[in-house]
Protein backbone atom coordinates (compact mmCIF):
# COMPACT_ATOMS: atom_id res chain seq x y z
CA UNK A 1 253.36 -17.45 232.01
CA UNK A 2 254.38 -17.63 228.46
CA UNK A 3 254.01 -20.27 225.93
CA UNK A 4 257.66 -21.42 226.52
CA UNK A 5 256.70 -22.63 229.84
CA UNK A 6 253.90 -25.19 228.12
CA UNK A 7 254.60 -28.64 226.95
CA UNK A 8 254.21 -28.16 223.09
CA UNK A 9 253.11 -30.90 220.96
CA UNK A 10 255.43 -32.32 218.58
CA UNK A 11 254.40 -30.61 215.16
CA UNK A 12 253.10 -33.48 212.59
CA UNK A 13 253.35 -31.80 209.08
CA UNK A 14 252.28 -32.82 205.78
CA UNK A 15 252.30 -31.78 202.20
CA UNK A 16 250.21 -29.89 200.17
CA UNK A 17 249.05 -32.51 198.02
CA UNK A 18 248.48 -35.15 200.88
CA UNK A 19 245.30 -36.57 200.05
CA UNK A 20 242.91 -35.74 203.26
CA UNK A 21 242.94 -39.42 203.69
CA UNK A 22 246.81 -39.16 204.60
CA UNK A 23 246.37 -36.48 206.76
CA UNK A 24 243.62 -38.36 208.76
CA UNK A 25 245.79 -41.69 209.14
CA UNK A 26 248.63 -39.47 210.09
CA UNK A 27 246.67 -37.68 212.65
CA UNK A 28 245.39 -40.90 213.99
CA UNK A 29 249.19 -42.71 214.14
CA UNK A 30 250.78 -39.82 216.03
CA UNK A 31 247.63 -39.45 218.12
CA UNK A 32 246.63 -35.70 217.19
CA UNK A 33 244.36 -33.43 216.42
CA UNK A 34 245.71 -30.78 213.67
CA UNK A 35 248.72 -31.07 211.45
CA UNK A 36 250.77 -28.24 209.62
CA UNK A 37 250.99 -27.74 205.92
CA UNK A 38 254.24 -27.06 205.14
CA UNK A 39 256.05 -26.89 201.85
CA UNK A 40 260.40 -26.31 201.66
CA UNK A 41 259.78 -25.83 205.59
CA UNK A 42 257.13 -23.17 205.01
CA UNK A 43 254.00 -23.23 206.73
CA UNK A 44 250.96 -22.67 204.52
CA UNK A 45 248.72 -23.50 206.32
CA UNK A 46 246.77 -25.71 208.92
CA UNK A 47 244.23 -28.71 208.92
CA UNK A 48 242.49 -30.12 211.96
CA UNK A 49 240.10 -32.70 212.80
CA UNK A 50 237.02 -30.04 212.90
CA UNK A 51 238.28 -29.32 208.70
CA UNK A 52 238.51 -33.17 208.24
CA UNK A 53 234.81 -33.90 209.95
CA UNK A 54 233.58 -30.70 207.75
CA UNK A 55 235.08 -31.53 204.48
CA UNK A 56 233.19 -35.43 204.47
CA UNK A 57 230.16 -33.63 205.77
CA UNK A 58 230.48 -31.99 202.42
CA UNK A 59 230.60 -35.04 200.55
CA UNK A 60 234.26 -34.19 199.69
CA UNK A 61 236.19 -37.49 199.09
CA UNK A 62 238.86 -37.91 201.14
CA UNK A 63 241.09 -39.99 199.01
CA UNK A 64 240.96 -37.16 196.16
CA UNK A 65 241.07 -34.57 197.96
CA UNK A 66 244.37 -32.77 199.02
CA UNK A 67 245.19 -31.15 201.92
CA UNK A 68 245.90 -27.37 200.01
CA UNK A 69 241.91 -27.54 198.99
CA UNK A 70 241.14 -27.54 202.70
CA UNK A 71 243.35 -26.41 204.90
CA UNK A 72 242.94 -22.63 206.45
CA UNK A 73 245.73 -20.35 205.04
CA UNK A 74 247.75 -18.47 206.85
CA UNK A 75 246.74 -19.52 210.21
CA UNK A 76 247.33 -17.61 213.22
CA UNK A 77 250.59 -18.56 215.28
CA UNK A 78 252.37 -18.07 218.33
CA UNK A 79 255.76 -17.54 219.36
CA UNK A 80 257.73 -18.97 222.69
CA UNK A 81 257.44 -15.44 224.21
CA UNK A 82 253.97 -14.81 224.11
CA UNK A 83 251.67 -14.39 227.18
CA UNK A 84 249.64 -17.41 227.91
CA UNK A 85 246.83 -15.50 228.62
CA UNK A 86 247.02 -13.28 225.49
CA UNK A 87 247.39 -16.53 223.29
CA UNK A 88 243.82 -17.83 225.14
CA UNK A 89 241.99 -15.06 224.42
CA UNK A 90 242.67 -14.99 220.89
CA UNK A 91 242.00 -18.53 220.19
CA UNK A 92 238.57 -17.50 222.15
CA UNK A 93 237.98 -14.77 220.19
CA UNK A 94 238.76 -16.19 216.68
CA UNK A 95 237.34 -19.92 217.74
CA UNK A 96 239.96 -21.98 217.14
CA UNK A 97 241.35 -25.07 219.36
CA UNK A 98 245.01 -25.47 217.88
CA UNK A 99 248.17 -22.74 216.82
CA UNK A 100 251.23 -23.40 215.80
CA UNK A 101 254.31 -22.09 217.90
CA UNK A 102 257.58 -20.13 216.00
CA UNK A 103 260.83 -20.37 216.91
CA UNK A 104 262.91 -16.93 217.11
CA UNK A 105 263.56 -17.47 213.24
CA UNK A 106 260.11 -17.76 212.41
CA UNK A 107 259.82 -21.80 211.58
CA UNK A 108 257.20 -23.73 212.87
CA UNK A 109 258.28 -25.87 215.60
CA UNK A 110 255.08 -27.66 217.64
CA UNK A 111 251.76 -27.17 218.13
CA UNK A 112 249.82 -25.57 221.29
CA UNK A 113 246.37 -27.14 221.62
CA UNK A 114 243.20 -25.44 223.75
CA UNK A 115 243.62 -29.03 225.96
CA UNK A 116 247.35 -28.09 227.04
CA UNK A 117 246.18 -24.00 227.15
CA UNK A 118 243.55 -24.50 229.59
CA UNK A 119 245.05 -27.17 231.48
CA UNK A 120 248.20 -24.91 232.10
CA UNK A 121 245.63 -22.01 232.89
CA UNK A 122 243.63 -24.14 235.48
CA UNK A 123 246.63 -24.94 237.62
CA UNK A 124 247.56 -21.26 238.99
CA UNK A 125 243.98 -21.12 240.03
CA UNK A 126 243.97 -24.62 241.46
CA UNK A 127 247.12 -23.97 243.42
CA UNK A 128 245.75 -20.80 244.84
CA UNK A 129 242.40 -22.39 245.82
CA UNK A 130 244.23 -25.03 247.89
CA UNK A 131 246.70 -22.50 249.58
CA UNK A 132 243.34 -20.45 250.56
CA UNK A 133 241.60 -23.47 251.44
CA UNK A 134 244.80 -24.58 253.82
């Protein structure tokens, strides 16, 4: 299976100098959990909910605070053609819950969460459980 053949989350983006307060109220309005940092349609980088919850654990404040002092650079992606089961290990490996996916010309296009990953990973297992069991 490849990461083609998952439904990829629509990819929420936001400046570098969104305050982290942004980010979170734009996370919360499109219902997600990580958005892209992207400047002229480059990605620089990632936040997610685990940087926001960190980063006011810190006492950072959130409406000062912009989203190029927190985000991790140069975050790990995926492509369309990559092996599902490849693209889980990593995020195992490296701890990490959400990747953005590259088109062919190397833009950012969605977002694969560890949710969607593991849900598409159960079902092959499911289905051959039930033909087993029938």
């Amino acid at each position: 299976m490849r990461v083609s053949d998952l439904p990829i989350n629509p990819l929420l983006s936001v400046e570098p100098d969104a305050s982290l307060a942004e980010v979170a109220r734009r996370m919360r309005i499109e219902d997600c959990g990580s958005a892209a940092v992207m400047s002229h349609n480059r990605l620089l980088g990632i936040i997610t909910e685990r940087d926001l919850v960190q980063a006011i654990a810190d006492g950072i404040d959130p409406r000062e605070t912009t989203a190029a002092l927190t985000m991790s650079v140069d975050p790990m992606t995926v492509r369309l053609g990559d092996d599902v089961a490849v693209v889980a290990m990593r995020m195992i490996a490296l701890g990490i819950r959400h990747l953005p996916v590259m088109d062919a010309n190397g833009d950012p296009i969605g977002m694969l969460s560890a949710r969607t990953l593991g849900a598409a990973l159960e079902k092959p297992a499911g289905a051959a459980a039930t033909e087993a069991a029938g």
